[in-house]
PDB file of N, CA and C in Angstrom:
ATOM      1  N   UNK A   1       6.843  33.375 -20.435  1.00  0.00           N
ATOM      2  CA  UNK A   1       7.998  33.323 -21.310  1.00  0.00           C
ATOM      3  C   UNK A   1       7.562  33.190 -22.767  1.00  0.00           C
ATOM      4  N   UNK A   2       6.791  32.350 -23.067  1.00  0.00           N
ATOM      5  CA  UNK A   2       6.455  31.612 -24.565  1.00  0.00           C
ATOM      6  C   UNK A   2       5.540  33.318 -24.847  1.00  0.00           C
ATOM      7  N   UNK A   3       4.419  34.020 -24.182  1.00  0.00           N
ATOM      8  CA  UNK A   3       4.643  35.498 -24.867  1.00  0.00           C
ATOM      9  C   UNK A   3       5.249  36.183 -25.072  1.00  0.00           C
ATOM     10  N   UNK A   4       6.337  36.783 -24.295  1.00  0.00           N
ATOM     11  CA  UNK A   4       7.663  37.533 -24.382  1.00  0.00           C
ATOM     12  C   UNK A   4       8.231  36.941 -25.759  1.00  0.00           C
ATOM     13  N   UNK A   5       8.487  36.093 -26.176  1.00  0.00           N
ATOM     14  CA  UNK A   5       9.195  35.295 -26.766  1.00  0.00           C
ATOM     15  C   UNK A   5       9.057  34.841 -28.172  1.00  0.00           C
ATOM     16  N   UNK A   6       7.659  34.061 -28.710  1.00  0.00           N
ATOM     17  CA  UNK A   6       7.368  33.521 -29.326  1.00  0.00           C
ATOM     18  C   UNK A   6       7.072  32.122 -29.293  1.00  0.00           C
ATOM     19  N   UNK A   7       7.959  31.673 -28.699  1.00  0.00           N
ATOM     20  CA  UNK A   7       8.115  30.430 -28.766  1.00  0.00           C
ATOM     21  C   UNK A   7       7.406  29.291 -27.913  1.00  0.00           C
ATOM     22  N   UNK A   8       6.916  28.606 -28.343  1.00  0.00           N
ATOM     23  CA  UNK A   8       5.871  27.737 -27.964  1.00  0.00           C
ATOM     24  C   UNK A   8       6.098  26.763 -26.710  1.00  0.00           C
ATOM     25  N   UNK A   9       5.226  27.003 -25.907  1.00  0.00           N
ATOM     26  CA  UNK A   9       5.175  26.274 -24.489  1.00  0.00           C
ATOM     27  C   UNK A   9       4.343  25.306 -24.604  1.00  0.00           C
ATOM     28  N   UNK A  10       4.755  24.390 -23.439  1.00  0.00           N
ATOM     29  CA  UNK A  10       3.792  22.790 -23.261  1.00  0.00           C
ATOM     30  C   UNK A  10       2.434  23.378 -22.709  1.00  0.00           C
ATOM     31  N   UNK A  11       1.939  23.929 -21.715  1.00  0.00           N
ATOM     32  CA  UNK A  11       1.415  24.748 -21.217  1.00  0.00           C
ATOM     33  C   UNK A  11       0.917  26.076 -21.014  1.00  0.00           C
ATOM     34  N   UNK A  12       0.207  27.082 -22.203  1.00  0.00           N
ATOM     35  CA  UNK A  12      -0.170  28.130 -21.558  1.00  0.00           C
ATOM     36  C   UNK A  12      -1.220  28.159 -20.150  1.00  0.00           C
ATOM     37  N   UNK A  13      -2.164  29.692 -20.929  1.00  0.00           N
ATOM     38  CA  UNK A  13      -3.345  29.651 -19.861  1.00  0.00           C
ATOM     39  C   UNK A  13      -4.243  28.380 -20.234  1.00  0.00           C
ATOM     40  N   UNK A  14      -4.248  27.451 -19.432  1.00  0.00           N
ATOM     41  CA  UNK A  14      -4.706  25.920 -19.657  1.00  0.00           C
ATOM     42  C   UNK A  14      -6.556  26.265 -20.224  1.00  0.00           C
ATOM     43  N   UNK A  15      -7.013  27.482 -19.732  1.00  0.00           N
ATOM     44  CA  UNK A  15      -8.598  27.929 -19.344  1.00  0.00           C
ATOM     45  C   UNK A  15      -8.533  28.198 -21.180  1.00  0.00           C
ATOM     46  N   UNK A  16      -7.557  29.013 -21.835  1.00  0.00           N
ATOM     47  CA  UNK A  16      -7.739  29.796 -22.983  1.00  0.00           C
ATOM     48  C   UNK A  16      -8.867  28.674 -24.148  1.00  0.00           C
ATOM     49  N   UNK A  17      -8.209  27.300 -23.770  1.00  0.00           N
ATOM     50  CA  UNK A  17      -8.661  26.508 -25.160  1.00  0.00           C
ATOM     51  C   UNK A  17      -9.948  25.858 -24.727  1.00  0.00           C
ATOM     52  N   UNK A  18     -10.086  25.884 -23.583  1.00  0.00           N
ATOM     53  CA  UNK A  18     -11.616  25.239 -22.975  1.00  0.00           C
ATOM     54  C   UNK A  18     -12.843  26.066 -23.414  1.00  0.00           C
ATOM     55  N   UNK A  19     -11.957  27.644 -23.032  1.00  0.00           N
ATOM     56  CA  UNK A  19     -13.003  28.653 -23.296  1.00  0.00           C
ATOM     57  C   UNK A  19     -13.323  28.576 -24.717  1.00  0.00           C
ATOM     58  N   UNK A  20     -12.250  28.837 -25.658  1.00  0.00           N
ATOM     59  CA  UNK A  20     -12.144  28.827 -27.258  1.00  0.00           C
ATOM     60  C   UNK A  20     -13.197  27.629 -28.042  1.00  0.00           C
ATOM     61  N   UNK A  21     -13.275  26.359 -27.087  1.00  0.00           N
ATOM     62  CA  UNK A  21     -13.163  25.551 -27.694  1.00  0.00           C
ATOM     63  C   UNK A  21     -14.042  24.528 -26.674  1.00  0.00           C
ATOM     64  N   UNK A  22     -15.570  24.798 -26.228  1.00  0.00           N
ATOM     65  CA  UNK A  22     -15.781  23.869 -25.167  1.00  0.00           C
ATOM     66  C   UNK A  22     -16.058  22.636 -25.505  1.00  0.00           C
ATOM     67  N   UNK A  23     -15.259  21.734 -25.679  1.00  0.00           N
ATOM     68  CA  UNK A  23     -15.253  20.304 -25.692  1.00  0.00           C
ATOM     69  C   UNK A  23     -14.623  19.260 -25.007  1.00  0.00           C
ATOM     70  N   UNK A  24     -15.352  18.320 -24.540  1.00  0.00           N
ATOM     71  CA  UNK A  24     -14.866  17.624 -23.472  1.00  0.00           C
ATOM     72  C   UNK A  24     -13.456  17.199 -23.750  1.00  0.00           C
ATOM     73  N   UNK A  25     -13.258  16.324 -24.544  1.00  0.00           N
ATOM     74  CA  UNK A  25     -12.269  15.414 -24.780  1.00  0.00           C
ATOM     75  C   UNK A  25     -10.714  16.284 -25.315  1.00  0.00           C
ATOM     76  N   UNK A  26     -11.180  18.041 -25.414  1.00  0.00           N
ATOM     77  CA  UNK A  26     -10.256  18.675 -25.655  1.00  0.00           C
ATOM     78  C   UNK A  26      -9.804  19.164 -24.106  1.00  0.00           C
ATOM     79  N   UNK A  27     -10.578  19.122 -23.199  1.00  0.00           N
ATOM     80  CA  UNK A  27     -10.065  19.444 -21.802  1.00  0.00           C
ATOM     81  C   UNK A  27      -9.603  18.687 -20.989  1.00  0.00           C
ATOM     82  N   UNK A  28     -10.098  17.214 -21.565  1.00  0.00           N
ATOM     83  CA  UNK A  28      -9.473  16.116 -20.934  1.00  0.00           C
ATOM     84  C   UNK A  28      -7.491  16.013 -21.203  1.00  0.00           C
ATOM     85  N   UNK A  29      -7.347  16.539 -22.709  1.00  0.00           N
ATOM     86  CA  UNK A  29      -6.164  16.374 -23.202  1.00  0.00           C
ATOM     87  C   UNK A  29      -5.551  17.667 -22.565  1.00  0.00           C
ATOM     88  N   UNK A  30      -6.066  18.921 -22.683  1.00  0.00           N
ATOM     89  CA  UNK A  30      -5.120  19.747 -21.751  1.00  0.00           C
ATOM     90  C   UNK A  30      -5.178  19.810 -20.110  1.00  0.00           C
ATOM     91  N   UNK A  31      -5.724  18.925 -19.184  1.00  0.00           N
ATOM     92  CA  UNK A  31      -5.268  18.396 -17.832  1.00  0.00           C
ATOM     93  C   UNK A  31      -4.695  17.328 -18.278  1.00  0.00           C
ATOM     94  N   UNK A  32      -4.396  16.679 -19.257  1.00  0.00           N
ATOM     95  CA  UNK A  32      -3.456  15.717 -19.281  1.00  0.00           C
ATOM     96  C   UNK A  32      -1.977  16.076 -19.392  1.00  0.00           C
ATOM     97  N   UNK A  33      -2.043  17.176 -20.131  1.00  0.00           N
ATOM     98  CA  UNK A  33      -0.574  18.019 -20.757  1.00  0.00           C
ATOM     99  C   UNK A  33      -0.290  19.320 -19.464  1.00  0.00           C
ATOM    100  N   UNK A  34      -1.384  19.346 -18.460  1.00  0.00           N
ATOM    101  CA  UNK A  34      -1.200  19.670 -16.989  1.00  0.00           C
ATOM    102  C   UNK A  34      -0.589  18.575 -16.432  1.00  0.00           C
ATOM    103  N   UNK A  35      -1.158  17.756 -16.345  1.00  0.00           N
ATOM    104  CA  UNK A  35      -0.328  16.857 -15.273  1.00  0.00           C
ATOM    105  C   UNK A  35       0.904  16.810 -15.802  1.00  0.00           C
ATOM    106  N   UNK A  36       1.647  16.238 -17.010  1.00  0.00           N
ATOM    107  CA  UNK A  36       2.565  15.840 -17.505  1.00  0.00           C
ATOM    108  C   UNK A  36       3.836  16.776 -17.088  1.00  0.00           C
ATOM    109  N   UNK A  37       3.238  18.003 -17.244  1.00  0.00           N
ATOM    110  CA  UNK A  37       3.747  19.242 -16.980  1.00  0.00           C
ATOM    111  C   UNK A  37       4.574  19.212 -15.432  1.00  0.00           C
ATOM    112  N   UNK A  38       3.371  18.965 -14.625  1.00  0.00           N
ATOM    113  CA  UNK A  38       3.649  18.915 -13.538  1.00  0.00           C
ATOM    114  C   UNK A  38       5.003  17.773 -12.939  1.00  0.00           C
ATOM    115  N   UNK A  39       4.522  16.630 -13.684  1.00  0.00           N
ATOM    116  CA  UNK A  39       5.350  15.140 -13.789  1.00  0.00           C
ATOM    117  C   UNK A  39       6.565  15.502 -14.249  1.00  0.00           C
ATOM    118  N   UNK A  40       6.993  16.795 -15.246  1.00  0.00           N
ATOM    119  CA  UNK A  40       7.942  16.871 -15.810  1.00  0.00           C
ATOM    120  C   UNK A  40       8.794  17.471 -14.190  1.00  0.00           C
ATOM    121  N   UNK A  41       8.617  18.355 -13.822  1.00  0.00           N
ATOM    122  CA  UNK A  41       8.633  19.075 -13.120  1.00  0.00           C
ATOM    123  C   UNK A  41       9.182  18.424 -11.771  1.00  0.00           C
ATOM    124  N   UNK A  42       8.363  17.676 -11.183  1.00  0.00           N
ATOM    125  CA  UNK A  42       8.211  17.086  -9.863  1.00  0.00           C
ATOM    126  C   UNK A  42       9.368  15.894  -9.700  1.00  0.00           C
ATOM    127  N   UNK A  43       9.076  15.221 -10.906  1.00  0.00           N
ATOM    128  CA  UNK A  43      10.157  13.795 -11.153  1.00  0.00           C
ATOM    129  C   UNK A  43      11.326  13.953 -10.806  1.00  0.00           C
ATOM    130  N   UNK A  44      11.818  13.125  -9.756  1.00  0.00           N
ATOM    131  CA  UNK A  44      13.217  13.210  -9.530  1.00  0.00           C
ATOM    132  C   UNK A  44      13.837  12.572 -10.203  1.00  0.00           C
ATOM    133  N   UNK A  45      13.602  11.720 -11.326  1.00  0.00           N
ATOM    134  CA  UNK A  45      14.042  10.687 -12.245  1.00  0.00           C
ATOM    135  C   UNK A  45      14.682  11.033 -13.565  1.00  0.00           C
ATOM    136  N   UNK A  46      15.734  11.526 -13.383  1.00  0.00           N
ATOM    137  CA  UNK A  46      16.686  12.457 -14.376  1.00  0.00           C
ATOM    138  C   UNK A  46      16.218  11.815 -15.571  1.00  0.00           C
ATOM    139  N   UNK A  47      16.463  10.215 -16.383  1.00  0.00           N
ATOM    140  CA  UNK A  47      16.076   9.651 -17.294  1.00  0.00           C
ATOM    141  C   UNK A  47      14.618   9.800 -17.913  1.00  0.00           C
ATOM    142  N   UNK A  48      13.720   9.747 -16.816  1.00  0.00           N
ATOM    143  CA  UNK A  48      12.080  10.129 -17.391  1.00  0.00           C
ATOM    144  C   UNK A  48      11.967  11.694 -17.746  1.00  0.00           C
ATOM    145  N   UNK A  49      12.363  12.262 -17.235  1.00  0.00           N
ATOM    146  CA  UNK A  49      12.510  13.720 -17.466  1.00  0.00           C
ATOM    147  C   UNK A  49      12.969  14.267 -18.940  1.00  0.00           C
ATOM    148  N   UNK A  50      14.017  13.279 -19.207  1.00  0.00           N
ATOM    149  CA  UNK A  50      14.856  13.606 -20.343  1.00  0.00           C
ATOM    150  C   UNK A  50      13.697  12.910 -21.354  1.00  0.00           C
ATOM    151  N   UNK A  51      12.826  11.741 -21.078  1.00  0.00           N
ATOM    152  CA  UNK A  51      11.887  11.324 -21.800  1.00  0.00           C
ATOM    153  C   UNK A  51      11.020  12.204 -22.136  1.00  0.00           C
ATOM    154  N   UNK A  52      10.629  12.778 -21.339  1.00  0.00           N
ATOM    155  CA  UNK A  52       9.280  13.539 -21.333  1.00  0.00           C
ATOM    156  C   UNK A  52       9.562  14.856 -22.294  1.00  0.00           C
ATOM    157  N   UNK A  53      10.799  15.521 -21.940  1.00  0.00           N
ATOM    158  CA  UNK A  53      11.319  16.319 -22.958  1.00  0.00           C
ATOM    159  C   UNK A  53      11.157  16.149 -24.554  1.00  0.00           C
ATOM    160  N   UNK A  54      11.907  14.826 -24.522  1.00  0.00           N
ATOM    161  CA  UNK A  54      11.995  14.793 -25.834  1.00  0.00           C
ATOM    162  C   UNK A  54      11.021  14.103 -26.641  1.00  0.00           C
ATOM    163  N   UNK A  55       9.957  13.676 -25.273  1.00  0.00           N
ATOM    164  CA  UNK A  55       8.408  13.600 -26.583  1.00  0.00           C
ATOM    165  C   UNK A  55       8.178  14.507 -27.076  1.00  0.00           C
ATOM    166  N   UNK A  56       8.061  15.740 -25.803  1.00  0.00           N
ATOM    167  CA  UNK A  56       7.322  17.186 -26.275  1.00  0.00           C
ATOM    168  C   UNK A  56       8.279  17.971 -27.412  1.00  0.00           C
ATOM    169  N   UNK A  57       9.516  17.360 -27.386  1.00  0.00           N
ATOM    170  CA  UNK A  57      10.343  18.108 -28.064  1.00  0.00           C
ATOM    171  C   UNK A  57      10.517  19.557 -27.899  1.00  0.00           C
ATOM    172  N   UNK A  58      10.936  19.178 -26.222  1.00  0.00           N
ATOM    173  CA  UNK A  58      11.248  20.873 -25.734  1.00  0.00           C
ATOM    174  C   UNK A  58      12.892  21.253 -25.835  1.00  0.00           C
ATOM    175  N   UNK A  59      12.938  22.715 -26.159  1.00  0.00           N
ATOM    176  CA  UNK A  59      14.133  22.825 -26.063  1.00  0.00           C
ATOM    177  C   UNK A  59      14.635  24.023 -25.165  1.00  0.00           C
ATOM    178  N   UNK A  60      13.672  24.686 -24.219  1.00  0.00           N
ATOM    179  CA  UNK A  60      14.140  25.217 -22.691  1.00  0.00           C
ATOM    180  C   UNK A  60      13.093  24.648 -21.747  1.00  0.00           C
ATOM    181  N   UNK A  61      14.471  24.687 -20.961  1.00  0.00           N
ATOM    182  CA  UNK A  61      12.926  24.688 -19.672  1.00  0.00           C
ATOM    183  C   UNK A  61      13.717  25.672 -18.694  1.00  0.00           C
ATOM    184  N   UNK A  62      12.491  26.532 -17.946  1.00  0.00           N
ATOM    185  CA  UNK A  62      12.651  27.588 -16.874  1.00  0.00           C
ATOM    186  C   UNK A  62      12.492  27.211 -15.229  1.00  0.00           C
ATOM    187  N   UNK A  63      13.327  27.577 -14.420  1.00  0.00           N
ATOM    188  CA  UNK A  63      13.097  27.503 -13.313  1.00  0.00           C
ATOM    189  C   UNK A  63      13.364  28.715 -12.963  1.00  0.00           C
ATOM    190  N   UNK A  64      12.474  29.654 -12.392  1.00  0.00           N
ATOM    191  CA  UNK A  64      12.750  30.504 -11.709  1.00  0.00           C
ATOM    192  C   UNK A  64      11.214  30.499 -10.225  1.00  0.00           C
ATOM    193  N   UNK A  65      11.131  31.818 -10.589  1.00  0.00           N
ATOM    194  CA  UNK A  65      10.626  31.621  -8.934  1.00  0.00           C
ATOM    195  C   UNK A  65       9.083  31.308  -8.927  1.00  0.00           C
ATOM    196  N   UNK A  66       8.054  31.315  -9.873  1.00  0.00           N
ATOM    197  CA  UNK A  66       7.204  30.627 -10.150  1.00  0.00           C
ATOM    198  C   UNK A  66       7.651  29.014 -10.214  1.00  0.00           C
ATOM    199  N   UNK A  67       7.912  28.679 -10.613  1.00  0.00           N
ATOM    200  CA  UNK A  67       8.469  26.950 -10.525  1.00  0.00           C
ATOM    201  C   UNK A  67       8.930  26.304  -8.789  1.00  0.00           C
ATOM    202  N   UNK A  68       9.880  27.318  -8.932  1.00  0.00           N
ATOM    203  CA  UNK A  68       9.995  27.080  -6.840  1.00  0.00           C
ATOM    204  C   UNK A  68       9.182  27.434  -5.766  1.00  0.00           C
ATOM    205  N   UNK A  69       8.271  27.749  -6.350  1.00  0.00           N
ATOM    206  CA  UNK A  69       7.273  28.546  -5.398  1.00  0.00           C
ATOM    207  C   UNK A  69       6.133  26.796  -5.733  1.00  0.00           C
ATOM    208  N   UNK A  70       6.024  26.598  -7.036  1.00  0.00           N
ATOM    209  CA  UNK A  70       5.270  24.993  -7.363  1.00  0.00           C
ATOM    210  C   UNK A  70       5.866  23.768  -7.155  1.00  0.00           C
ATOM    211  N   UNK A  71       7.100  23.687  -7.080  1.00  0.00           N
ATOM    212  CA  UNK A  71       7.306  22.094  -7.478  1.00  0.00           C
ATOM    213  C   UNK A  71       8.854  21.716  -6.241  1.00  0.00           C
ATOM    214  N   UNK A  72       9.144  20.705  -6.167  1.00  0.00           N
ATOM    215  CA  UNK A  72       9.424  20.353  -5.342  1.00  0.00           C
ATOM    216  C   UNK A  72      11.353  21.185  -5.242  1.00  0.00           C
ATOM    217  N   UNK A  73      11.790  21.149  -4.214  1.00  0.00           N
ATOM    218  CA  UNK A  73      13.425  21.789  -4.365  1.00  0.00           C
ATOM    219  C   UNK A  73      14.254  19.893  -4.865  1.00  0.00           C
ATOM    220  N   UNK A  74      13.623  18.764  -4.484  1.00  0.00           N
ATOM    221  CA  UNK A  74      14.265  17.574  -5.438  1.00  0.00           C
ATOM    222  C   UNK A  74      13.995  17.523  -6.705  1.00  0.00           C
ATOM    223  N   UNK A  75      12.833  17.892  -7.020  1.00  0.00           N
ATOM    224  CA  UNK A  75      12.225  17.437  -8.053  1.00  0.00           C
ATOM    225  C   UNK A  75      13.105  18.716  -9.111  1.00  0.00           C
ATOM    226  N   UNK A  76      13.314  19.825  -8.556  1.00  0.00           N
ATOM    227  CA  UNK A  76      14.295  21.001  -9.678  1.00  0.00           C
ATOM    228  C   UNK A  76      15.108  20.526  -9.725  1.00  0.00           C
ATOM    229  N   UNK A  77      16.021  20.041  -8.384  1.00  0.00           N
ATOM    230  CA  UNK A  77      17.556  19.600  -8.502  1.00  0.00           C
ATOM    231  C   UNK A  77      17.916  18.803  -9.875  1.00  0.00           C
ATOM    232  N   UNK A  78      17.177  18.119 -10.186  1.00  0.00           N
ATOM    233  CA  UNK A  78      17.769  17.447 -11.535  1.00  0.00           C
ATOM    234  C   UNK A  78      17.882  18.119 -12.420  1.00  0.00           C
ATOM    235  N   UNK A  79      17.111  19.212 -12.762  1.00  0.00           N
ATOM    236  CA  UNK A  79      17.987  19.871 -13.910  1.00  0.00           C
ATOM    237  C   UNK A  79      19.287  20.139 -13.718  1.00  0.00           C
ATOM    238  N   UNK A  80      19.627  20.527 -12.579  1.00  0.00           N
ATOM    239  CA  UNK A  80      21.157  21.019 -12.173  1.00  0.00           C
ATOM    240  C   UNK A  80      21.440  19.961 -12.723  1.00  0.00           C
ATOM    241  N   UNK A  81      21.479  18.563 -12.477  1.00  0.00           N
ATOM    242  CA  UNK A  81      22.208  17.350 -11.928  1.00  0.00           C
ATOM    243  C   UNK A  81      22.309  17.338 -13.953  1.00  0.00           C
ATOM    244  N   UNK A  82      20.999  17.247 -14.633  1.00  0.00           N
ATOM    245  CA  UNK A  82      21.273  16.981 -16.114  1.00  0.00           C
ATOM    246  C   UNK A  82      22.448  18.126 -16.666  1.00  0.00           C
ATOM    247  N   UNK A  83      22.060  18.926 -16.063  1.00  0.00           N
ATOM    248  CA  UNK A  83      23.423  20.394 -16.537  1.00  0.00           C
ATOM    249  C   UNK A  83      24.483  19.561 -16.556  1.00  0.00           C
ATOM    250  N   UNK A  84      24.746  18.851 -15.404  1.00  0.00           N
ATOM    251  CA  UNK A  84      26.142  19.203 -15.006  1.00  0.00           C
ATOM    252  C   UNK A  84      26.783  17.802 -15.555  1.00  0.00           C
ATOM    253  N   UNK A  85      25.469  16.710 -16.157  1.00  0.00           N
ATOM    254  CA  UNK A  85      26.184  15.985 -16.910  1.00  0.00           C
ATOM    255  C   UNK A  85      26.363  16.111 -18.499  1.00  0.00           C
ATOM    256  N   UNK A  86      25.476  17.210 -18.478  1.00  0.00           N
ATOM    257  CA  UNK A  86      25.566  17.832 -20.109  1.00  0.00           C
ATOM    258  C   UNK A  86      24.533  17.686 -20.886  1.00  0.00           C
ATOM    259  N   UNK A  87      23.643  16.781 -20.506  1.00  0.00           N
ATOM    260  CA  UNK A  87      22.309  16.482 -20.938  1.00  0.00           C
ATOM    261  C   UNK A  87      21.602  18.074 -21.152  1.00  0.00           C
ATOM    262  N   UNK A  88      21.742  19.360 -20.472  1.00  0.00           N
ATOM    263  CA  UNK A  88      21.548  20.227 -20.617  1.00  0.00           C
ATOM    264  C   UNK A  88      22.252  21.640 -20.591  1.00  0.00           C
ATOM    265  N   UNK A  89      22.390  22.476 -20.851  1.00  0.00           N
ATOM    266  CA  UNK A  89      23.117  23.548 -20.743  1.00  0.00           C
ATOM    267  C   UNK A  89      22.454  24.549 -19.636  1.00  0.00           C
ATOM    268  N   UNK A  90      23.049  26.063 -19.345  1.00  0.00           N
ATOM    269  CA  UNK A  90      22.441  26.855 -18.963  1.00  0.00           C
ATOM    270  C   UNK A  90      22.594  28.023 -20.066  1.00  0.00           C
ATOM    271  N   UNK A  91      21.203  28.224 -20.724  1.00  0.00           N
ATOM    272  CA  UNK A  91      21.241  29.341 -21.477  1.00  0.00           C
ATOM    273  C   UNK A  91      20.961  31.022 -20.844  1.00  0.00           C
ATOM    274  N   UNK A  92      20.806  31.089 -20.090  1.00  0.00           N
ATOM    275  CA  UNK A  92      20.282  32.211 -19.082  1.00  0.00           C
ATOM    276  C   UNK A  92      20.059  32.050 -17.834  1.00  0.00           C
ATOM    277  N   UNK A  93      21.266  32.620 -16.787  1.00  0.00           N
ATOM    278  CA  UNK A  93      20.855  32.824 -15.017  1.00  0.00           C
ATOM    279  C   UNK A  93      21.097  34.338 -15.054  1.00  0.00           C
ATOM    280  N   UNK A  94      20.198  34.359 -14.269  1.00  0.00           N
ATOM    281  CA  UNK A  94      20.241  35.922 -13.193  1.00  0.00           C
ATOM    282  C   UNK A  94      19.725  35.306 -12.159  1.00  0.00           C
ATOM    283  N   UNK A  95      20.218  35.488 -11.077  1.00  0.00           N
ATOM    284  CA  UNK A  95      20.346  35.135  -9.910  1.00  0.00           C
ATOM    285  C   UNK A  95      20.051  33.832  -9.358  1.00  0.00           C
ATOM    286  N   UNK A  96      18.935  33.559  -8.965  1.00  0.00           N
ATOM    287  CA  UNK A  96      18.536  31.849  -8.734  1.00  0.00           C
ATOM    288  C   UNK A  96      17.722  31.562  -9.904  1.00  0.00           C
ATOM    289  N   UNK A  97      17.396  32.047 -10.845  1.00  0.00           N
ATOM    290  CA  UNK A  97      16.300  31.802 -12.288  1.00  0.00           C
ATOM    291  C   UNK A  97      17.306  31.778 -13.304  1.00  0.00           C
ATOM    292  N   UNK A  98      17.043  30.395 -13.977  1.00  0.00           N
ATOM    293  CA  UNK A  98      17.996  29.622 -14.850  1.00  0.00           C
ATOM    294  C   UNK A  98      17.153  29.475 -15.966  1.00  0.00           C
ATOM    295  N   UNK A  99      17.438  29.469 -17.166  1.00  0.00           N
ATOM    296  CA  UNK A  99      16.738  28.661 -18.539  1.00  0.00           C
ATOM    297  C   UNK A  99      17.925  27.571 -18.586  1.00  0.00           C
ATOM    298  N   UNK A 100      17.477  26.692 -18.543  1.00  0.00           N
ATOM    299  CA  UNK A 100      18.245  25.316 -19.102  1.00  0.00           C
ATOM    300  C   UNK A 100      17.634  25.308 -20.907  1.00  0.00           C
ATOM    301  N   UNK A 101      18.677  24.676 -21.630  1.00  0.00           N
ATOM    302  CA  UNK A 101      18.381  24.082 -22.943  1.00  0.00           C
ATOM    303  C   UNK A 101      18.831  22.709 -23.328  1.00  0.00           C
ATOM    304  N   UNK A 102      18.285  22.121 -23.898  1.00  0.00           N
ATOM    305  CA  UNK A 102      18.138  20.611 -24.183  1.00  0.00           C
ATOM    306  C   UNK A 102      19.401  20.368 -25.078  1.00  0.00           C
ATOM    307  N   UNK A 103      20.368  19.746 -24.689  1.00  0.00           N
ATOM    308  CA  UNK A 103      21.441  19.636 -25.863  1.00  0.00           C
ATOM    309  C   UNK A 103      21.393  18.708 -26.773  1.00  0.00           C
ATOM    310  N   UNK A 104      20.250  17.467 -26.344  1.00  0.00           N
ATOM    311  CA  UNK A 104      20.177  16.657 -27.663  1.00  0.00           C
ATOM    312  C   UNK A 104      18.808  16.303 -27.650  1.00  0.00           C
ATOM    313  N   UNK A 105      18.198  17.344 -27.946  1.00  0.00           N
ATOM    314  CA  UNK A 105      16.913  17.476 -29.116  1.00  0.00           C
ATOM    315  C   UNK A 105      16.664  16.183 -29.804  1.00  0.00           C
ATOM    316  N   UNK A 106      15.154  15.564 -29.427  1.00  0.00           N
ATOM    317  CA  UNK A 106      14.732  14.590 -30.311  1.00  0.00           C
ATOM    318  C   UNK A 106      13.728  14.928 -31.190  1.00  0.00           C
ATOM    319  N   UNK A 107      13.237  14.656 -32.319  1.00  0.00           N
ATOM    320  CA  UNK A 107      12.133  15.338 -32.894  1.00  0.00           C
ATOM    321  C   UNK A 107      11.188  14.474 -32.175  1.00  0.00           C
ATOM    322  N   UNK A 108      10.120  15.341 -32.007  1.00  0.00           N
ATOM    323  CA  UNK A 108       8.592  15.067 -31.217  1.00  0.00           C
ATOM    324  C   UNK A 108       7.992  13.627 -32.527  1.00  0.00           C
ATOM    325  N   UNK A 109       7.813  12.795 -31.468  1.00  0.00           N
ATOM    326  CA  UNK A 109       6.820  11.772 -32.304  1.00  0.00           C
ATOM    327  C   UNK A 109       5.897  11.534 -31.246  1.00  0.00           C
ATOM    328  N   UNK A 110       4.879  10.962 -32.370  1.00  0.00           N
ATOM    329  CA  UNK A 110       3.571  10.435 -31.312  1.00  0.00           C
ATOM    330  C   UNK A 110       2.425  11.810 -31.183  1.00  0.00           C
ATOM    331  N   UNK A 111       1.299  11.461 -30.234  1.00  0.00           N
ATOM    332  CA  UNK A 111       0.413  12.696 -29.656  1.00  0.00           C
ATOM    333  C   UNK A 111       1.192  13.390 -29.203  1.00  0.00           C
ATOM    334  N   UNK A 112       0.936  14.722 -29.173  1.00  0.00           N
ATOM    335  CA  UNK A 112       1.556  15.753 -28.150  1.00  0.00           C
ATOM    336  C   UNK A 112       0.769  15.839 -26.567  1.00  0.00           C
ATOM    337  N   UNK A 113      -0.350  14.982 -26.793  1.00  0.00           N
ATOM    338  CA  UNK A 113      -0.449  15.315 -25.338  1.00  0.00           C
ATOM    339  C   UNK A 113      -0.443  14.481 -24.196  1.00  0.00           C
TER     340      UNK A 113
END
């Protein structure tokens, strides 16, 4: 998406900056911003989720069939569940692949990773 697009993801190809850039403590920080990723993802915990967002200061997140094919069918359900309390919108479905968008945006403080 973030090529199609422009717009900047928590996660690209995780390999790109290791290769670019072989330093330990820089690979330590992108499996950290892997896991987190994953944590974002997996968490059934509507509130941490909405945390984790608005460290990274994201403002879509995608579920389509890469995501369901990774992460859990509870652990997606909460985006529905944030939709439907408004915490998020749906900016784009075609068929079962949704972009959700963040309706209240925090600005990113702290490390990003």
């Amino acid at each position: 998406m973030s090529v199609f697009t422009g717009l900047p993801t928590l996660l690209g190809y995780r390999y790109h900056e290791s290769q670019q850039r072989p330093v330990a403590e820089l690979r330590k920080a992108v499996e950290l911003r892997r896991d987190n990723v994953q944590g974002l993802y997996e968490t059934v915990d509507a509130q941490r989720c909405l945390q984790v967002l608005h460290h990274y200061g994201v403002r879509f997140i995608v579920v389509g069939g890469l995501e369901r094919a990774l992460y859990s069918a509870q652990g997606l359900e909460k985006f529905r569940a944030l939709a439907r309390a408004g915490r998020l919108v749906e900016a784009f479905r075609s068929g079962e692949d949704v972009i959700y968008e963040v309706t209240d945006r925090a600005p990113m403080s702290g490390p990003r990773w």
